[in-house]
PDB file of N, CA and C in Angstrom:
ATOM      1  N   UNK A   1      31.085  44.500   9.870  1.00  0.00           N
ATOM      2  CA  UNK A   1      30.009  43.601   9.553  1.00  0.00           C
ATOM      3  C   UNK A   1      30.404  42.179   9.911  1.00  0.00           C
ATOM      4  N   UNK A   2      29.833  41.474  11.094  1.00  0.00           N
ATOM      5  CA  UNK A   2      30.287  40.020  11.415  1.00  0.00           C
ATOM      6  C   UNK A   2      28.762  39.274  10.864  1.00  0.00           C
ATOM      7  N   UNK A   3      29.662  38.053   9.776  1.00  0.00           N
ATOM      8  CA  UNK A   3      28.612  37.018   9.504  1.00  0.00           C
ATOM      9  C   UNK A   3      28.896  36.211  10.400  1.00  0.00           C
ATOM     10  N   UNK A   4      28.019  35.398  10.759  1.00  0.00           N
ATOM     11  CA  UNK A   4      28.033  34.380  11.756  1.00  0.00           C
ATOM     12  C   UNK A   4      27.911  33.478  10.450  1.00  0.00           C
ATOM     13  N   UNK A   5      28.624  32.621  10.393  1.00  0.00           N
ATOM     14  CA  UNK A   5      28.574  30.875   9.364  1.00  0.00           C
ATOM     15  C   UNK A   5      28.097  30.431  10.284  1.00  0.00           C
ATOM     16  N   UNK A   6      26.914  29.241  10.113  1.00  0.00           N
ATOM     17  CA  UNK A   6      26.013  28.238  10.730  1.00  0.00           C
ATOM     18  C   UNK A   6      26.460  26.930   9.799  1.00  0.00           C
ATOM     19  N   UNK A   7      26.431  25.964  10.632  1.00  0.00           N
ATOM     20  CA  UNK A   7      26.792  24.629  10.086  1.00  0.00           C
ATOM     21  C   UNK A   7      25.427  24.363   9.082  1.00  0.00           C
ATOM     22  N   UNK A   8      25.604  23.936   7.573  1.00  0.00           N
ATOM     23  CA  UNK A   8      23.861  23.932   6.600  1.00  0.00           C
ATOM     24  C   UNK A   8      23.568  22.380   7.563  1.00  0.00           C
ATOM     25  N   UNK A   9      22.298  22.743   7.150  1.00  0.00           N
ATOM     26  CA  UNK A   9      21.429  21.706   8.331  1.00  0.00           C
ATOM     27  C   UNK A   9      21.554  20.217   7.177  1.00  0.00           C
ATOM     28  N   UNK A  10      21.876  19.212   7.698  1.00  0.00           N
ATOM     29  CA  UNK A  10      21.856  17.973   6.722  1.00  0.00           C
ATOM     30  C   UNK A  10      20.513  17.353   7.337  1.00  0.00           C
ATOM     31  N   UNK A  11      19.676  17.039   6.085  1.00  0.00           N
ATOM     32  CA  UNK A  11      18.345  16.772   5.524  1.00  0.00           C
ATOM     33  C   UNK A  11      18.526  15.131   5.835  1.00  0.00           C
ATOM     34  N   UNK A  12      17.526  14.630   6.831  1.00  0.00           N
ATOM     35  CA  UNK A  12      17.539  13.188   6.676  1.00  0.00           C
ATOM     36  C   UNK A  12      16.691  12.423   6.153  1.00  0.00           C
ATOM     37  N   UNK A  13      17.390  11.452   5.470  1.00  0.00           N
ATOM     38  CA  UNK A  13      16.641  10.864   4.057  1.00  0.00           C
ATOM     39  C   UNK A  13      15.468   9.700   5.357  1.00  0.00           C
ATOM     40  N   UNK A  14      13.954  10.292   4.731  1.00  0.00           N
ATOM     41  CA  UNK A  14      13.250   9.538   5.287  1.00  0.00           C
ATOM     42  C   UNK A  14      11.880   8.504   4.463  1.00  0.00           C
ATOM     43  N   UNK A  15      11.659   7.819   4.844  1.00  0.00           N
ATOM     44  CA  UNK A  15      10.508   6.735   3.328  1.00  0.00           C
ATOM     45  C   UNK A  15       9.627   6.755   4.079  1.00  0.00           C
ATOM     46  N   UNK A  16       8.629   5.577   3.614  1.00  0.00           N
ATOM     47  CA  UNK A  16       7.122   5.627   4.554  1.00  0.00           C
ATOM     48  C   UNK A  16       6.894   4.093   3.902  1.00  0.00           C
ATOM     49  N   UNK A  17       6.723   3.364   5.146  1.00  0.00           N
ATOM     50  CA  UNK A  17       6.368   1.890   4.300  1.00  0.00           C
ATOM     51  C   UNK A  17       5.571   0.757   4.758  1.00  0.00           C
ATOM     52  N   UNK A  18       5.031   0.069   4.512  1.00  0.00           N
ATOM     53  CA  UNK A  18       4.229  -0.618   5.886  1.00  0.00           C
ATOM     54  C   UNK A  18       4.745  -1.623   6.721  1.00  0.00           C
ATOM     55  N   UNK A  19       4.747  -2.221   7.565  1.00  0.00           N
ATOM     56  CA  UNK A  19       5.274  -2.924   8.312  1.00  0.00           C
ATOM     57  C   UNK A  19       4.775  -4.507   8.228  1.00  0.00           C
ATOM     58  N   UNK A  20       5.908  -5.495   7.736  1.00  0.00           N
ATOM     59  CA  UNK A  20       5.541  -6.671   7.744  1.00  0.00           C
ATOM     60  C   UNK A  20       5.861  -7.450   8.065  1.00  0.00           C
ATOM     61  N   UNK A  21       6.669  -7.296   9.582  1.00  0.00           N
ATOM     62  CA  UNK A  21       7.072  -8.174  10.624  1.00  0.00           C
ATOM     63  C   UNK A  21       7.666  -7.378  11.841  1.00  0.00           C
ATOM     64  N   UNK A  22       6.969  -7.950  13.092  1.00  0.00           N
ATOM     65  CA  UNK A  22       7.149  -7.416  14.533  1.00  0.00           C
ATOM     66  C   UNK A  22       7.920  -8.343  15.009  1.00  0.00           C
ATOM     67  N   UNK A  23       8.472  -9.918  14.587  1.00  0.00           N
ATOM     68  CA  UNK A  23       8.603 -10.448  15.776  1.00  0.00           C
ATOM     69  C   UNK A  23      10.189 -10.596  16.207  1.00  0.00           C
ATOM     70  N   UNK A  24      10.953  -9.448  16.194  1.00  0.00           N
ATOM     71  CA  UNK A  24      12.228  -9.469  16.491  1.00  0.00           C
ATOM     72  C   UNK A  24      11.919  -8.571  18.397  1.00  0.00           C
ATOM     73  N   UNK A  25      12.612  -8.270  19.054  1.00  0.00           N
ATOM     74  CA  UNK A  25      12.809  -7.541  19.957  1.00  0.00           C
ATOM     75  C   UNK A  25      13.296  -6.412  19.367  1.00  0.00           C
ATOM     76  N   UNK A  26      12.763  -4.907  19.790  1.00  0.00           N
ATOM     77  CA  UNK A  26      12.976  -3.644  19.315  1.00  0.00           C
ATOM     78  C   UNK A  26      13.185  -3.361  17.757  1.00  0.00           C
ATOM     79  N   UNK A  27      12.345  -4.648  17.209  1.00  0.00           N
ATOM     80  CA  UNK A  27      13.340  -4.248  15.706  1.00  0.00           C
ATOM     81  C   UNK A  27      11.852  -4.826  14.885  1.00  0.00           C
ATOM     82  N   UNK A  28      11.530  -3.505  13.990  1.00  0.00           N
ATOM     83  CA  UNK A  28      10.189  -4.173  13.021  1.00  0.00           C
ATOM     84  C   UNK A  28      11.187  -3.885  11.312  1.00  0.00           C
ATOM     85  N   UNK A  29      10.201  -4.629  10.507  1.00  0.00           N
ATOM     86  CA  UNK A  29      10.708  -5.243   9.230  1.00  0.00           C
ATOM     87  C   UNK A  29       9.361  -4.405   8.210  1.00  0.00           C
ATOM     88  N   UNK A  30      10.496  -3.246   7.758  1.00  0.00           N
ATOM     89  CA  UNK A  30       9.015  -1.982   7.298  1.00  0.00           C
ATOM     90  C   UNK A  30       9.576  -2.674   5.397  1.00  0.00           C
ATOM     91  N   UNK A  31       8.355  -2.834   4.648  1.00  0.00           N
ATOM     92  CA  UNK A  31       8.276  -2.844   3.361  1.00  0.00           C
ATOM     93  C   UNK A  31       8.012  -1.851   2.785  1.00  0.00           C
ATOM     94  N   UNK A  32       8.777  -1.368   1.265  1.00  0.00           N
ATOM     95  CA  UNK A  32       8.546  -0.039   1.482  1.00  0.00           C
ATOM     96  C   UNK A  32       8.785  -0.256  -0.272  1.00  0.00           C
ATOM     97  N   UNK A  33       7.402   0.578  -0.959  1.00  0.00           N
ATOM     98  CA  UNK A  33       7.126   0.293  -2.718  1.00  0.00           C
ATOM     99  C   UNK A  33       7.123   1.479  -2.658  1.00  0.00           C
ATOM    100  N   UNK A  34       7.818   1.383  -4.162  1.00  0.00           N
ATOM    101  CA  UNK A  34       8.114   3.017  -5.184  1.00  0.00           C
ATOM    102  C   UNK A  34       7.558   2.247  -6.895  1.00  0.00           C
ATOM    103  N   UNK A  35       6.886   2.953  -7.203  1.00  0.00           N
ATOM    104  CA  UNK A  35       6.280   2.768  -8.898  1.00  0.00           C
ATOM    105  C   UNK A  35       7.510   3.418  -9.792  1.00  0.00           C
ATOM    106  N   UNK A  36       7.779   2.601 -10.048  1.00  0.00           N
ATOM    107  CA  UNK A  36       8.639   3.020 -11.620  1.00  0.00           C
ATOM    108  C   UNK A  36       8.617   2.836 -12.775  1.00  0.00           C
ATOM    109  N   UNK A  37       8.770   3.683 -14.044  1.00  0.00           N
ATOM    110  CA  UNK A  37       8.250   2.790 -15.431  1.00  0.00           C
ATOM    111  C   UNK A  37       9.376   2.473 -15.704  1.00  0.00           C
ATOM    112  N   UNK A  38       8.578   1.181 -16.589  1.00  0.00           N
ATOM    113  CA  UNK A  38       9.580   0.086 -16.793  1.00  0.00           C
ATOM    114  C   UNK A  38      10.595   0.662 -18.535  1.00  0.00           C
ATOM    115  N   UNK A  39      11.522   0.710 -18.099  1.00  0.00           N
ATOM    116  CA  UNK A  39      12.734   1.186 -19.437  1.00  0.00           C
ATOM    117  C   UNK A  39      12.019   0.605 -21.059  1.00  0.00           C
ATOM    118  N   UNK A  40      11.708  -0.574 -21.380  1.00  0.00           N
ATOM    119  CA  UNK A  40      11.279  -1.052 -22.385  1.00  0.00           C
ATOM    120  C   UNK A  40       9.949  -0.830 -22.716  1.00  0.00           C
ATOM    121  N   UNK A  41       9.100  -1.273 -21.821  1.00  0.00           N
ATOM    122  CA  UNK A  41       7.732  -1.863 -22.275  1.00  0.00           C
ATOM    123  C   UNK A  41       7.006  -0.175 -21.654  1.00  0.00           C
ATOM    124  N   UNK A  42       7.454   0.733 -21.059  1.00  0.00           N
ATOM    125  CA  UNK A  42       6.108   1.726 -20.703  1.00  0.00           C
ATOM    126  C   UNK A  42       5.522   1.136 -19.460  1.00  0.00           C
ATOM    127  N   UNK A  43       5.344   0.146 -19.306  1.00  0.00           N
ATOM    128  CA  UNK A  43       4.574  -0.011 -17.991  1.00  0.00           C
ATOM    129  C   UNK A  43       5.020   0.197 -16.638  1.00  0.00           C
ATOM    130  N   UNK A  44       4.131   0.984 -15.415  1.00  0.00           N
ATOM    131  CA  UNK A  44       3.942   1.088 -14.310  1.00  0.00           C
ATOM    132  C   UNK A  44       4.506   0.087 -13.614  1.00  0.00           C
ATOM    133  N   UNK A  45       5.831  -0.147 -13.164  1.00  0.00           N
ATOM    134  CA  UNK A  45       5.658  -1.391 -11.918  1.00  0.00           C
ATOM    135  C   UNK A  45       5.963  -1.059 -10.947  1.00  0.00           C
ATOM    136  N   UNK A  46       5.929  -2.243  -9.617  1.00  0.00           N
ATOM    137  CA  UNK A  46       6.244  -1.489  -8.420  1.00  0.00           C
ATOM    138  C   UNK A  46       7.231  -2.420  -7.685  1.00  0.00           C
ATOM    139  N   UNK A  47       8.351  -1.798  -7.552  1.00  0.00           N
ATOM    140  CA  UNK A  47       9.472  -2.070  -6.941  1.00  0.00           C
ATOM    141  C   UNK A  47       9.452  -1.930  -5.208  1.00  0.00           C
ATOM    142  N   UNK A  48       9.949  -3.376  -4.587  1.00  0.00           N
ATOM    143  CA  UNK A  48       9.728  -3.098  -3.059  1.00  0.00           C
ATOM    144  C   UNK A  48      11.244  -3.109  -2.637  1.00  0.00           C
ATOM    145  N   UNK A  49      11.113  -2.741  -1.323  1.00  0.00           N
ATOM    146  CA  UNK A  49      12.466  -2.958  -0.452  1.00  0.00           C
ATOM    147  C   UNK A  49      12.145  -3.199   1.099  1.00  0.00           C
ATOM    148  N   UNK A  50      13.163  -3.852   1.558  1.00  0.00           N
ATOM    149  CA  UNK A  50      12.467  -4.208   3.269  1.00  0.00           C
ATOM    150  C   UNK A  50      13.418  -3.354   3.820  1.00  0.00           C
ATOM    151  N   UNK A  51      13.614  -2.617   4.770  1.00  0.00           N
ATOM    152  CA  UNK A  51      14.452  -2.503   5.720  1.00  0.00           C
ATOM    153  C   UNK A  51      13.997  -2.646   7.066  1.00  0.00           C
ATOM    154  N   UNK A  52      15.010  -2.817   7.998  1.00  0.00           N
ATOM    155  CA  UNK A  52      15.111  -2.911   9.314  1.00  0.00           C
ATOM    156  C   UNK A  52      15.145  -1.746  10.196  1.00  0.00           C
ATOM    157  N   UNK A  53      14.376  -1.563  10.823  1.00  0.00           N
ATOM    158  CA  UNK A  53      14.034   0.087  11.585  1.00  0.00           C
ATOM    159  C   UNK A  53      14.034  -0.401  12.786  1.00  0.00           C
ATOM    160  N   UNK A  54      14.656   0.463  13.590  1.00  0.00           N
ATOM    161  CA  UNK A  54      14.739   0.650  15.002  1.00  0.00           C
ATOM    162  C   UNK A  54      13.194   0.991  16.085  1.00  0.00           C
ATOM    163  N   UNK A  55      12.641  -0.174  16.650  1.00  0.00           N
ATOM    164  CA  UNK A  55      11.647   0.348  17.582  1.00  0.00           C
ATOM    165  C   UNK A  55      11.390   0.146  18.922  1.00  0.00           C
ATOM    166  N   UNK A  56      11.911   1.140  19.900  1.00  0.00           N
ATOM    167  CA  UNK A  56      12.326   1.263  21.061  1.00  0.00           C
ATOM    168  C   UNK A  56      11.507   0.464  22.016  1.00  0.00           C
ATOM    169  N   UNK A  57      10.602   0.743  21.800  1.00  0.00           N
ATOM    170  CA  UNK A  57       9.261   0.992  22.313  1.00  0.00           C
ATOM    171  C   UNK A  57       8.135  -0.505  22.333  1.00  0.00           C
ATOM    172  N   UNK A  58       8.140  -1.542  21.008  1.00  0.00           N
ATOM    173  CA  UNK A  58       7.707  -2.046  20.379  1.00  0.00           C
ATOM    174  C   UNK A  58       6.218  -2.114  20.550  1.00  0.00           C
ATOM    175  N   UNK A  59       6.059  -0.913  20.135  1.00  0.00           N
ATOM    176  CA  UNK A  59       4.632  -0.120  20.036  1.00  0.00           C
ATOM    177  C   UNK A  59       3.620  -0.358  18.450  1.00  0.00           C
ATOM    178  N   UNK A  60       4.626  -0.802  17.311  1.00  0.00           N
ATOM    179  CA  UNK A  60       4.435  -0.847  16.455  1.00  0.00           C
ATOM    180  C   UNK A  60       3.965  -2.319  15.874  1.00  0.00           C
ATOM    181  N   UNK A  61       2.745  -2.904  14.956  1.00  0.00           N
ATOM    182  CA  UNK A  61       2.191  -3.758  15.036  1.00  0.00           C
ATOM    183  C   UNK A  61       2.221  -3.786  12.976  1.00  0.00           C
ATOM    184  N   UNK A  62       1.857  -5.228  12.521  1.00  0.00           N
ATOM    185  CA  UNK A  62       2.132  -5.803  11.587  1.00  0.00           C
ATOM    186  C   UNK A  62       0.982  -4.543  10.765  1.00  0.00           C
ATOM    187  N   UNK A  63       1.187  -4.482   9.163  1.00  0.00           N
ATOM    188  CA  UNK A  63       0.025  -3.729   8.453  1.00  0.00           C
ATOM    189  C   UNK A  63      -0.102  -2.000   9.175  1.00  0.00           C
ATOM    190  N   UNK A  64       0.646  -1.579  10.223  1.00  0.00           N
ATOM    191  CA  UNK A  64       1.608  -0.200  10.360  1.00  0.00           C
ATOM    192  C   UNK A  64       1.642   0.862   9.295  1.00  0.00           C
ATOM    193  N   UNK A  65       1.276   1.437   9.019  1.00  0.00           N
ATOM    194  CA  UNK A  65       2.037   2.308   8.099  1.00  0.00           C
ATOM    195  C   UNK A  65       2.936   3.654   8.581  1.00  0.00           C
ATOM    196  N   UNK A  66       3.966   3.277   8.781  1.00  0.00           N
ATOM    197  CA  UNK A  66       5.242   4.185   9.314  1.00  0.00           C
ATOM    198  C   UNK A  66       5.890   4.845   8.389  1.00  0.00           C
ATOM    199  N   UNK A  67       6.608   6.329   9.053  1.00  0.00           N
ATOM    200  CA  UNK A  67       7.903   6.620   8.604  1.00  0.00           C
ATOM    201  C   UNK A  67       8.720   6.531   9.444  1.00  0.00           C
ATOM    202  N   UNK A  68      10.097   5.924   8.763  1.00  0.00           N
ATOM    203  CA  UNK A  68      11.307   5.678   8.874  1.00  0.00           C
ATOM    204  C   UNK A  68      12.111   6.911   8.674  1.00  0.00           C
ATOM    205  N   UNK A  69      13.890   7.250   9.096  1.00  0.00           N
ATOM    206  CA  UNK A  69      14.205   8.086   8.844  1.00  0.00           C
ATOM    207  C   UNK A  69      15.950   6.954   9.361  1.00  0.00           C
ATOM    208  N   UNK A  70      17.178   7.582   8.192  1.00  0.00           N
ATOM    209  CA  UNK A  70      18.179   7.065   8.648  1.00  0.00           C
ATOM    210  C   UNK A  70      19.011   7.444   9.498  1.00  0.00           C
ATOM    211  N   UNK A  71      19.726   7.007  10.091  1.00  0.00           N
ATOM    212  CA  UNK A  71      20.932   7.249  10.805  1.00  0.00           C
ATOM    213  C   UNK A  71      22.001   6.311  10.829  1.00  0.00           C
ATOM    214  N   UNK A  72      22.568   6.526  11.865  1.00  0.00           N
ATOM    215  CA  UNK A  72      23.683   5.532  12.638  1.00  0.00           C
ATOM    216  C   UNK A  72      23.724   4.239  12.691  1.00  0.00           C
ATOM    217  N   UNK A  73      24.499   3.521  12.104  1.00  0.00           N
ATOM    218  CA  UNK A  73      23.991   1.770  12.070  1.00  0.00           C
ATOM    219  C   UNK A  73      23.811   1.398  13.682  1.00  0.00           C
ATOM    220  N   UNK A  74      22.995   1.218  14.009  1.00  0.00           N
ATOM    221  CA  UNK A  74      22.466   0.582  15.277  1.00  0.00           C
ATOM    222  C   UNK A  74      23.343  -0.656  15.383  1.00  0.00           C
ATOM    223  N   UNK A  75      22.912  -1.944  14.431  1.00  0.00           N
ATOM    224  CA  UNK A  75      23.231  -3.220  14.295  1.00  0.00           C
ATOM    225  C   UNK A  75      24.174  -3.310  13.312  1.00  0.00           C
ATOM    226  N   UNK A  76      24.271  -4.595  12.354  1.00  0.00           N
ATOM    227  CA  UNK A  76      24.445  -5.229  11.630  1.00  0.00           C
ATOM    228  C   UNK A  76      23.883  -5.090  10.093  1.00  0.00           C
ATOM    229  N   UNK A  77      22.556  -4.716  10.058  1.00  0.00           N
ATOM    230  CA  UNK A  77      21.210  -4.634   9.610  1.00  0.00           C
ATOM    231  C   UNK A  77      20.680  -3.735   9.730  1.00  0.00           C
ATOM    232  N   UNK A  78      21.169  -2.900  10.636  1.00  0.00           N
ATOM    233  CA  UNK A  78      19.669  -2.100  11.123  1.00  0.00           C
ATOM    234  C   UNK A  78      20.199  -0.571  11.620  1.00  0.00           C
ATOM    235  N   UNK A  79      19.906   0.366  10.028  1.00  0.00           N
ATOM    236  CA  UNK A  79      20.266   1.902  10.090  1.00  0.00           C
ATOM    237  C   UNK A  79      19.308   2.811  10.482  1.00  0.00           C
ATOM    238  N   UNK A  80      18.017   2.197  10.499  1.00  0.00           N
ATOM    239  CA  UNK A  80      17.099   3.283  10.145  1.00  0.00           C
ATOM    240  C   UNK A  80      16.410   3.082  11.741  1.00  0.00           C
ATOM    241  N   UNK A  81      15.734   4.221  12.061  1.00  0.00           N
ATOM    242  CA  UNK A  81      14.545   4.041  13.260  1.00  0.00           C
ATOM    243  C   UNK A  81      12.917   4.743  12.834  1.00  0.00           C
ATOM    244  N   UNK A  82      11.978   4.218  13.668  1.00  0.00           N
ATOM    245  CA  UNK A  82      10.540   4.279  13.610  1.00  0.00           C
ATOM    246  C   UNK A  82      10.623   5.833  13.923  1.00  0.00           C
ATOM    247  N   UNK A  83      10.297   6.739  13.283  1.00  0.00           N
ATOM    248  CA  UNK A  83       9.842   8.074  13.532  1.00  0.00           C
ATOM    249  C   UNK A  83       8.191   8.396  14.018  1.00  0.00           C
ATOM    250  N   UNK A  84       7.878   8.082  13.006  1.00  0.00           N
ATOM    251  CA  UNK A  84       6.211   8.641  13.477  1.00  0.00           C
ATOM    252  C   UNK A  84       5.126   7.269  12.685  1.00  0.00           C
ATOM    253  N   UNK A  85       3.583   7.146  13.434  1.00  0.00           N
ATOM    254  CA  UNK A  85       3.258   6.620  13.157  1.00  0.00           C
ATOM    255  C   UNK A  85       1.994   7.149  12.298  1.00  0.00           C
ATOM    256  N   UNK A  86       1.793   6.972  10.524  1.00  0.00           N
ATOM    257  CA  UNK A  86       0.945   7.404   9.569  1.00  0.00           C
ATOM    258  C   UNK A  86      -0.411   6.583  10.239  1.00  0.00           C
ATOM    259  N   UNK A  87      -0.460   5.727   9.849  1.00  0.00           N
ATOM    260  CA  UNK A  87      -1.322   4.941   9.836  1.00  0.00           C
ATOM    261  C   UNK A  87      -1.752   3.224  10.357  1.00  0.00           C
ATOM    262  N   UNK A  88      -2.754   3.629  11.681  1.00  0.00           N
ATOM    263  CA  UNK A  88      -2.509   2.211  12.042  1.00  0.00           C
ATOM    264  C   UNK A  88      -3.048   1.225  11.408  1.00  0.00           C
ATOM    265  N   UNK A  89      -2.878  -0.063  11.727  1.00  0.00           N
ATOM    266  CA  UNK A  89      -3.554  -1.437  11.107  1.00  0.00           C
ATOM    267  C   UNK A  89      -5.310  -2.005  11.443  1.00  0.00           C
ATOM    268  N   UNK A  90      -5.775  -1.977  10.349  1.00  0.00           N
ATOM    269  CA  UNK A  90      -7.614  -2.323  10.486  1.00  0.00           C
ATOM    270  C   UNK A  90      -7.394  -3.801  10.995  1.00  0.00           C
ATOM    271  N   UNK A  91      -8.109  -3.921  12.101  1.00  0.00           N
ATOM    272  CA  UNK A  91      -8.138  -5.196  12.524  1.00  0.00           C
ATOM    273  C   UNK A  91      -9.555  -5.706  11.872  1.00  0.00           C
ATOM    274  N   UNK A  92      -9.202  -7.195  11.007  1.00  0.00           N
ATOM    275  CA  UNK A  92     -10.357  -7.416  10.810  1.00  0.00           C
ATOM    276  C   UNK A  92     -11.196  -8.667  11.367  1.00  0.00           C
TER     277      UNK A  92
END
């Protein structure tokens, strides 16, 4: 009886956040809120974070709604890249 062992597949941690700055070269500035209750008081708040995502392409425009996914530090700053695009921006 031969088992073949397969390397387990590592799961990449990915968010979804909107985008609130294009104006770097290849590089957009995704904002990205999670609701958490607050330890004391019970209340709902919403906690943000910015990161720096990789975009090859610079296909991607302000009010975006992207997912991100991590990897390899590219930069300085900048681990994550533009995977797919959710939702584009209403021009008004």
């Amino acid at each position: 009886m031969s088992e073949t062992q397969t390397a387990p597949i590592k799961r990449q941690r990915t968010l979804v956040g909107r985008i609130v700055s294009n104006k770097m070269d290849k590089t957009v500035v995704v904002s990205v809120e999670r609701r958490v209750k607050h330890p004391v008081f019970g209340k709902i708040v919403v906690r943000s974070a910015k990161y720096k995502a990789h975009d090859e392409t610079n296909q991607y425009n302000e009010g975006d709604t992207v997912e991100i996914a991590e990897g390899r530090p590219i930069s300085k700053s900048k681990s994550w890249t533009v995977v797919r695009l959710i939702e584009a921006s209403r021009a008004i």
